[in-house]
Protein backbone atom coordinates (compact mmCIF):
# COMPACT_ATOMS: atom_id res chain seq x y z
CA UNK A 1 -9.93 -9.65 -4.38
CA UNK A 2 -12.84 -8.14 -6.09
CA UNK A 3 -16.42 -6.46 -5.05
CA UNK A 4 -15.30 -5.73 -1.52
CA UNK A 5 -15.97 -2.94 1.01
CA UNK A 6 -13.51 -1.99 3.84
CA UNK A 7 -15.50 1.16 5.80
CA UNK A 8 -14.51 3.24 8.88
CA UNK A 9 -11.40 0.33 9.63
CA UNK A 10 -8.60 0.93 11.82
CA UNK A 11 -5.16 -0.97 10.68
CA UNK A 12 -2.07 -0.46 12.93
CA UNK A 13 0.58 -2.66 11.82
CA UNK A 14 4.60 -2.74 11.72
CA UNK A 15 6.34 -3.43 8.55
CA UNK A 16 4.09 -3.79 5.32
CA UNK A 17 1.32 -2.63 6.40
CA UNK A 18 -2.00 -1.85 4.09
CA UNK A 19 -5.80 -1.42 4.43
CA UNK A 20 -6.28 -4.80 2.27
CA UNK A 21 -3.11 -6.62 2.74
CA UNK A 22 0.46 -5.89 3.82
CA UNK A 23 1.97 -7.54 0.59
CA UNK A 24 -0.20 -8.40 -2.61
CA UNK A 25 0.68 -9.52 -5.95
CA UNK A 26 -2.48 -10.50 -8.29
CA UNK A 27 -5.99 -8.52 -9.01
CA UNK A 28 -7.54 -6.11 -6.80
CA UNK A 29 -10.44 -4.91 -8.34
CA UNK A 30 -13.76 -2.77 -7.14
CA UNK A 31 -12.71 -2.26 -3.48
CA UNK A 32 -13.58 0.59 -1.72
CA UNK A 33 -11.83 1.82 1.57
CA UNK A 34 -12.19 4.21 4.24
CA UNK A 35 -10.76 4.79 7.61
CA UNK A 36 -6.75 5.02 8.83
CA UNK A 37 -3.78 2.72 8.56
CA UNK A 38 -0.80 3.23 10.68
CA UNK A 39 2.50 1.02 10.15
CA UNK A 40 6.44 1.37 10.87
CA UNK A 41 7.25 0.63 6.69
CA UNK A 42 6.39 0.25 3.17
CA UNK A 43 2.34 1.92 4.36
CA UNK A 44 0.11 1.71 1.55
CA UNK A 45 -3.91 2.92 1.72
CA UNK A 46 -4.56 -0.42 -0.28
CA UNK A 47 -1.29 -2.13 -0.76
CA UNK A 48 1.84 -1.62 1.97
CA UNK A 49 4.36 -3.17 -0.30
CA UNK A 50 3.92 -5.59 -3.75
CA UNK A 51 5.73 -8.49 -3.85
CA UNK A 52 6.13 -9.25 -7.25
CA UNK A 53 6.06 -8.10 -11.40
CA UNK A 54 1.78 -8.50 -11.77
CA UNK A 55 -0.31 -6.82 -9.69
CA UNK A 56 -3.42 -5.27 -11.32
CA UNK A 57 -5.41 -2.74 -9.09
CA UNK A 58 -8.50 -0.87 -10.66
CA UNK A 59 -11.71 0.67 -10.38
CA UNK A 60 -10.79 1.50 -6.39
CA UNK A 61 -11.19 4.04 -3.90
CA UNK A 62 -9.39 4.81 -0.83
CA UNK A 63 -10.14 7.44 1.15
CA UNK A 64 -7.85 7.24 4.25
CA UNK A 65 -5.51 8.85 6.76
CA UNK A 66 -2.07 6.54 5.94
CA UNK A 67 0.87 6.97 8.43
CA UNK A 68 4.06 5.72 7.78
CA UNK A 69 6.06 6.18 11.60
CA UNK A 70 9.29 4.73 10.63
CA UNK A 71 12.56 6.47 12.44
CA UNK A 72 14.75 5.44 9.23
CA UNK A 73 14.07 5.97 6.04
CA UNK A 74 15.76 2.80 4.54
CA UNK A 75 16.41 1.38 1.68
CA UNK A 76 15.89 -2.16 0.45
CA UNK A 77 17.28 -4.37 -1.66
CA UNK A 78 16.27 -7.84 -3.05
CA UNK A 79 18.51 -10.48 -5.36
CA UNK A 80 16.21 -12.27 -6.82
CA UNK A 81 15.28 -10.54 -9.06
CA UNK A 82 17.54 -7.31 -8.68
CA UNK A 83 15.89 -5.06 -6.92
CA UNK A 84 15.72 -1.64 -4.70
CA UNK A 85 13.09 -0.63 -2.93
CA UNK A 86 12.68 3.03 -0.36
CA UNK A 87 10.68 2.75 2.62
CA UNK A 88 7.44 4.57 1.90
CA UNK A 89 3.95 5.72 2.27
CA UNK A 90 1.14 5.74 -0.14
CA UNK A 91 -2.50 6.26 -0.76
CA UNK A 92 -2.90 3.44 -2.85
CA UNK A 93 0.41 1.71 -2.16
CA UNK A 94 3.34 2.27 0.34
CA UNK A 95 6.48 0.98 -1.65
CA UNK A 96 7.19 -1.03 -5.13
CA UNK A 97 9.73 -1.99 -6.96
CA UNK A 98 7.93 -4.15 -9.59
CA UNK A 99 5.98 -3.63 -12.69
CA UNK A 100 2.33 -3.01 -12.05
CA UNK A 101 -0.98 -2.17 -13.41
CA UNK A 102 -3.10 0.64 -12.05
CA UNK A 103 -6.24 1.69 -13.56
CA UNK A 104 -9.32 4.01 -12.12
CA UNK A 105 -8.62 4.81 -9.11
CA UNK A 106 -9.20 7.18 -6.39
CA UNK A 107 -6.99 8.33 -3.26
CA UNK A 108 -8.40 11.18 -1.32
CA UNK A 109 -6.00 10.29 1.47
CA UNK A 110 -4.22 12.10 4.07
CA UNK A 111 -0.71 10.73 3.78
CA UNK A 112 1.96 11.69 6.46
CA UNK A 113 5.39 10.01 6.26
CA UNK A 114 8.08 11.01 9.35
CA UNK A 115 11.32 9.19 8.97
């Protein structure tokens, strides 16, 4: 996703929830955000949860009010490949476990996580 816009949004979701998508893996590049996103796990201002080694986010903004609600913590595990992976909250991104990319970016975000 590139040259995109998101402005005074609204996102209430359950698991992997994020302003742009719930689960990415690729580019995001030049997208701006405002507003509030409210999910149950893995709550990410951009990004609630990456699904794989390679995703590239730059020259973003978020400026949000990101609530993760879950009533467990929990921790998650893939096997294929290995991985582990806390429930969490993020201005950018809720929860990874992969290798990533980030480059010039900006989260003046509220972020309130109540397991």
């Amino acid at each position: 996703v590139k040259n995109l816009k998101i402005l005074n949004t609204t996102i209430v979701g359950g698991s992997a929830t994020g302003g742009l998508a719930g689960i990415a893996n690729g580019l995001i590049d030049n997208v701006e955000l405002t507003g509030s996103v409210t999910g149950t796990a893995h709550v990410g201002g951009l990004v609630g949860k990456q699904s794989a080694d390679g995703l590239m986010i730059t020259n973003s903004k978020v400026t949000a009010t990101v609530t993760n609600s879950a009533t467990d913590p929990g921790i998650y595990s893939s096997t294929n490949p290995p991985r582990t992976m806390v429930n969490g909250a993020g201005g950018i991104i809720g929860t990874s476990a992969f290798d990533m990319t980030l480059s010039n970016l900006i989260s003046d975000s509220d972020v309130t996580y109540n397991p």
